[in-house]
Structure formats: C-alpha cells, structure tokens
Protein backbone atom coordinates (compact mmCIF):
# COMPACT_ATOMS: atom_id res chain seq x y z
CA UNK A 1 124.23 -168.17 40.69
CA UNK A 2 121.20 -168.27 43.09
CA UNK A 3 121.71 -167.65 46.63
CA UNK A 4 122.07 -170.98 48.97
CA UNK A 5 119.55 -171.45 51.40
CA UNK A 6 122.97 -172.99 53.16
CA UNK A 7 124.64 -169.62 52.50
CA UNK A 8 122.21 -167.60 54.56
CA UNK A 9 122.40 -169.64 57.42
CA UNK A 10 126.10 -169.95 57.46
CA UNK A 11 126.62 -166.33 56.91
CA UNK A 12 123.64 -165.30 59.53
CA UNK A 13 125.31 -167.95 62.19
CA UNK A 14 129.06 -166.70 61.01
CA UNK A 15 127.71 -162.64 61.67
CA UNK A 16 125.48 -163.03 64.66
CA UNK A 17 125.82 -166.52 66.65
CA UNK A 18 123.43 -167.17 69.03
CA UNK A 19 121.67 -164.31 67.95
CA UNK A 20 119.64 -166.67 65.15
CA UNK A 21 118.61 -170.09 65.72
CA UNK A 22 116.01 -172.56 64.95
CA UNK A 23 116.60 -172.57 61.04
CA UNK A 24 114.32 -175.22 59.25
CA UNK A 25 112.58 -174.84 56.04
CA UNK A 26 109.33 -174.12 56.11
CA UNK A 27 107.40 -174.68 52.29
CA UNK A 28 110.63 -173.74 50.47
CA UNK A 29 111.15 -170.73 52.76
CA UNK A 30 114.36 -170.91 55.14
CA UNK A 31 112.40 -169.79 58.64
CA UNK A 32 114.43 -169.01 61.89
CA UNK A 33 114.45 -167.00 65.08
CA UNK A 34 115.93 -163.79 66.31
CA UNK A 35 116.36 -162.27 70.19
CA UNK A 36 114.12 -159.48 69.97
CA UNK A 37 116.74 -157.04 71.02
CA UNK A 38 118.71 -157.87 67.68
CA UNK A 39 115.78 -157.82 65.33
CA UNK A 40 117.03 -154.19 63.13
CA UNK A 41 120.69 -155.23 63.60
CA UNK A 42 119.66 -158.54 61.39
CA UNK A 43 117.16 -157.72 59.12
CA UNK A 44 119.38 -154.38 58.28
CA UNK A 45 122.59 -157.23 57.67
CA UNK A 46 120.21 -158.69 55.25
CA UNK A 47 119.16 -155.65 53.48
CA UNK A 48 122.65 -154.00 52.97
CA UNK A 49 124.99 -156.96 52.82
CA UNK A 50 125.92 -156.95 49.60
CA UNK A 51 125.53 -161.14 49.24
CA UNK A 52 122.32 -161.33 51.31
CA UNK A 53 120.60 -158.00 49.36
CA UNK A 54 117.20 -159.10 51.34
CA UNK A 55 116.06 -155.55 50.09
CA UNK A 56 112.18 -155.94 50.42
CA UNK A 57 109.96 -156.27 53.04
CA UNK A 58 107.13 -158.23 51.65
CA UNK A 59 104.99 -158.34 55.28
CA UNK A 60 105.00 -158.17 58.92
CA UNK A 61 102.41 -159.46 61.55
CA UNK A 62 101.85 -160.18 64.89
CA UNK A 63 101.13 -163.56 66.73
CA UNK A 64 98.97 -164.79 70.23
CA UNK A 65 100.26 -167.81 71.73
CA UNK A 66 98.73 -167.05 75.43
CA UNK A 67 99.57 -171.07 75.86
CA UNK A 68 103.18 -170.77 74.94
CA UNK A 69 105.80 -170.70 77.56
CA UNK A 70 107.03 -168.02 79.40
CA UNK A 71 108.70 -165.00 77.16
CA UNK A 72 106.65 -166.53 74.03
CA UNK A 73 103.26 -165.80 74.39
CA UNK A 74 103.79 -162.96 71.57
CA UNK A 75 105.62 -163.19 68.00
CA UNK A 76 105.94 -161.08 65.45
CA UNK A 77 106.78 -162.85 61.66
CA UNK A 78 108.65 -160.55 59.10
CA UNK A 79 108.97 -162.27 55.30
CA UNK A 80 111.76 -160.71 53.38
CA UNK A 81 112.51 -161.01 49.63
CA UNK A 82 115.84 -160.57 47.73
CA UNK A 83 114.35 -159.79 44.32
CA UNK A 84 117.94 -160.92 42.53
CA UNK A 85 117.90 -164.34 43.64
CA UNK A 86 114.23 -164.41 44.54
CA UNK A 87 115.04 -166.06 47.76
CA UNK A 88 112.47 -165.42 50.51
CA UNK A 89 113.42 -165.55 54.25
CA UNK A 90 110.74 -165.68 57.21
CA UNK A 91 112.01 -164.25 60.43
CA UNK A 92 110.27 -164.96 63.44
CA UNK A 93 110.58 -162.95 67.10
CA UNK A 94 109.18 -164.05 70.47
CA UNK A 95 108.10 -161.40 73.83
CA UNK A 96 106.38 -161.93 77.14
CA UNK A 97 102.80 -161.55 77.75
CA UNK A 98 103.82 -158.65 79.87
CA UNK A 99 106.32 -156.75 78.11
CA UNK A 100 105.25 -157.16 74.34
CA UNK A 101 107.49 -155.01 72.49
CA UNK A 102 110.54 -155.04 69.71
CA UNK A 103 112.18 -152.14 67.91
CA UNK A 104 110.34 -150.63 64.94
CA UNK A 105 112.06 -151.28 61.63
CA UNK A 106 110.75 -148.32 59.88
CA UNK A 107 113.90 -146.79 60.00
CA UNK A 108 115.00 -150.01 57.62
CA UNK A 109 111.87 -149.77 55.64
CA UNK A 110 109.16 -146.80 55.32
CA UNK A 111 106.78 -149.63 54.38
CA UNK A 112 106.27 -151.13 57.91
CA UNK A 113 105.16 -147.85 59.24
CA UNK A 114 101.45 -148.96 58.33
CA UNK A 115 101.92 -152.51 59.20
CA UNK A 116 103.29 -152.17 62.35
CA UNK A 117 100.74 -149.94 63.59
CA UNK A 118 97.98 -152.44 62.20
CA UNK A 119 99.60 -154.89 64.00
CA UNK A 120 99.76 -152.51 67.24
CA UNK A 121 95.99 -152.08 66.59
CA UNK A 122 95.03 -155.63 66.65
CA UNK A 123 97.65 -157.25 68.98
CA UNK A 124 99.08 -154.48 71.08
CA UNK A 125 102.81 -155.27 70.20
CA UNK A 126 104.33 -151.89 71.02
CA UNK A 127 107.06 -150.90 68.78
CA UNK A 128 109.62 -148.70 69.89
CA UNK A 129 111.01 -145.96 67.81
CA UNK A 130 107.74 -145.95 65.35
CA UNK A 131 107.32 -142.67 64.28
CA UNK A 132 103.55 -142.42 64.74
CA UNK A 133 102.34 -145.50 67.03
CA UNK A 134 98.22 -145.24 67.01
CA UNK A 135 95.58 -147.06 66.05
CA UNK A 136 94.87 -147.51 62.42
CA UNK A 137 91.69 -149.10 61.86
CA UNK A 138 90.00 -149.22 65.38
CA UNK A 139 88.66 -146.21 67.42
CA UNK A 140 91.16 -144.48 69.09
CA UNK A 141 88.92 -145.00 72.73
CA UNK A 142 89.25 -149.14 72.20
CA UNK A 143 90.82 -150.48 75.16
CA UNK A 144 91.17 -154.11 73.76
CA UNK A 145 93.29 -155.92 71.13
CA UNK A 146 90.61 -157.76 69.09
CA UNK A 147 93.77 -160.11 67.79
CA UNK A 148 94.30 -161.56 70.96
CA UNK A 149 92.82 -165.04 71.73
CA UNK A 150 91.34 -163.57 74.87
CA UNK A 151 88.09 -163.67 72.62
CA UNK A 152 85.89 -165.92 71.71
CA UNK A 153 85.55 -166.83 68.11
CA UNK A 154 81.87 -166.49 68.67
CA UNK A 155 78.98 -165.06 70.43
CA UNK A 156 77.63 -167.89 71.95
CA UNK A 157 74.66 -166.03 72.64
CA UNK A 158 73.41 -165.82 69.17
CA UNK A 159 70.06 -167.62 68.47
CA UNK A 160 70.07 -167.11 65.12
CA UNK A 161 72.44 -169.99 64.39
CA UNK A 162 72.23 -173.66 63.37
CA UNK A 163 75.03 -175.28 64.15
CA UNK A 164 74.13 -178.36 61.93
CA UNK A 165 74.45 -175.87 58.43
CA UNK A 166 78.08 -175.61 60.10
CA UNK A 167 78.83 -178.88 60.49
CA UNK A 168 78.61 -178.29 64.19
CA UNK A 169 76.43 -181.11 65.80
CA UNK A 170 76.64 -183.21 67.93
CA UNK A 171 74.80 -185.76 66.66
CA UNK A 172 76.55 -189.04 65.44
CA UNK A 173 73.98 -189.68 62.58
C-alpha cells in the first residue's frame, strides 16, 4: 500500500507539533514548513522512520524574498523522495536577511555537500556544520551573492539591445 499524503502529515504533526506547519499540496507534492532550528531533526525522522523511508535527497536550493516579512527574506527548499512508495515531499525553511543560516544536512546525506555550497555561492545561506563551506563556482575574492535580487536582471546600459525583438515596447501598436 502507497504511503498517504494524510499519513505524513499526521505522523510529522503527531512527532514534531508546531515544529511543521503550512501543509498544502503543491502539483501532487505535499509542501510544508519547518523552524529552521529543527530542519536535520525532521528530514533525519523522514529518512530513518521506518514508515516515512524519505531516503533520497533529490535537491536543495536557496530562495531571495528581500520583500518578505521580517525572518523570511531567505528560504531554503529541500525535495525528498521515498523510492518505495514514490512519494515526494518538498520542505521549505525561512531566515532573516541578517542572520541567513540553517544546519547543514550533510551529515544526513553526503549528496548536499555540493549543493549546499552552490547554494552558499550564489545566495550566501551559511550552513553550519558543512564540512567544507567555500565557493564552488565563483572566485574565491567575490564579495557578492549573484542570487540575490539585489541585482538587476539587466544592464540597462547596454546599447546593443532592441527592446521591440523582446517584446519590450512601449508602444501600443
């Protein structure tokens, strides 16, 4: 018998409380929340529980809401698969612009070591307890988080761009 997208929420709210909220189904995937401070002591109830058996993490990535409220201008989104059932579950974590860090999960699985440092790279999310936090794909020297929405999309100096092969005008022909 598959496993219940009712059974992972009752068994996530019966474990952890107010830990996990927010549950909704997002394109057949069950999506909720976690406290950042609880974020390995979930996702490792997933992976060893021997009902949940979440043993797969399928990605991780970061998220720039500058926007958002206070204590949710950064995210990080963790998708988890239980290859058994083939039940997906998307986790979602929210920090302060200020203080944007969670707890590495490499300890859970040796496959986020390269994610969450591309993901420190581009955002800036700090992750304690990663074994080797540095950039991956950027120079070392790079003081900026090209992730961030504190850039532009575009140089709006460029000259060598017509905005009508865009469907940029602002013409109402």
């Amino acid at each position: 018998m598959a496993l219940e997208t009712a059974v992972i929420q009752n068994t996530l709210t019966d474990q952890f409380g107010d830990k996990v909220r927010h549950f909704q189904q997002i394109h057949d995937i069950l999506t909720f929340e976690v406290q950042t401070e609880n974020i390995t002591e979930v996702m490792g109830f997933l992976k060893d529980d021997k009902t949940m058996r979440f043993n797969f993490l399928t990605t991780l990535c970061g998220m720039h809401f500058p926007d958002a409220e206070a204590g949710r201008q950064f995210g990080m989104v963790y998708h988890m698969h239980n290859w058994m059932d083939n039940v997906r579950v998307r986790i979602k974590c929210f920090m302060p612009a200020d203080k944007p860090e969670i707890d590495s999960v490499t300890g859970l699985f040796r496959s986020a070591n390269w994610q969450e440092r591309e993901t420190y790279d581009f955002f800036g999310i700090i992750f304690k307890g990663h074994p080797q936090l540095k950039r991956i794909l950027n120079m070392d020297e790079m003081q900026s988080f090209p992730m961030r929405k504190e850039f532009p999309l575009e140089d709006g100096g460029r000259t060598d761009k017509d905005d009508r092969f865009f469907g940029r005008t602002t013409d109402n022909c």
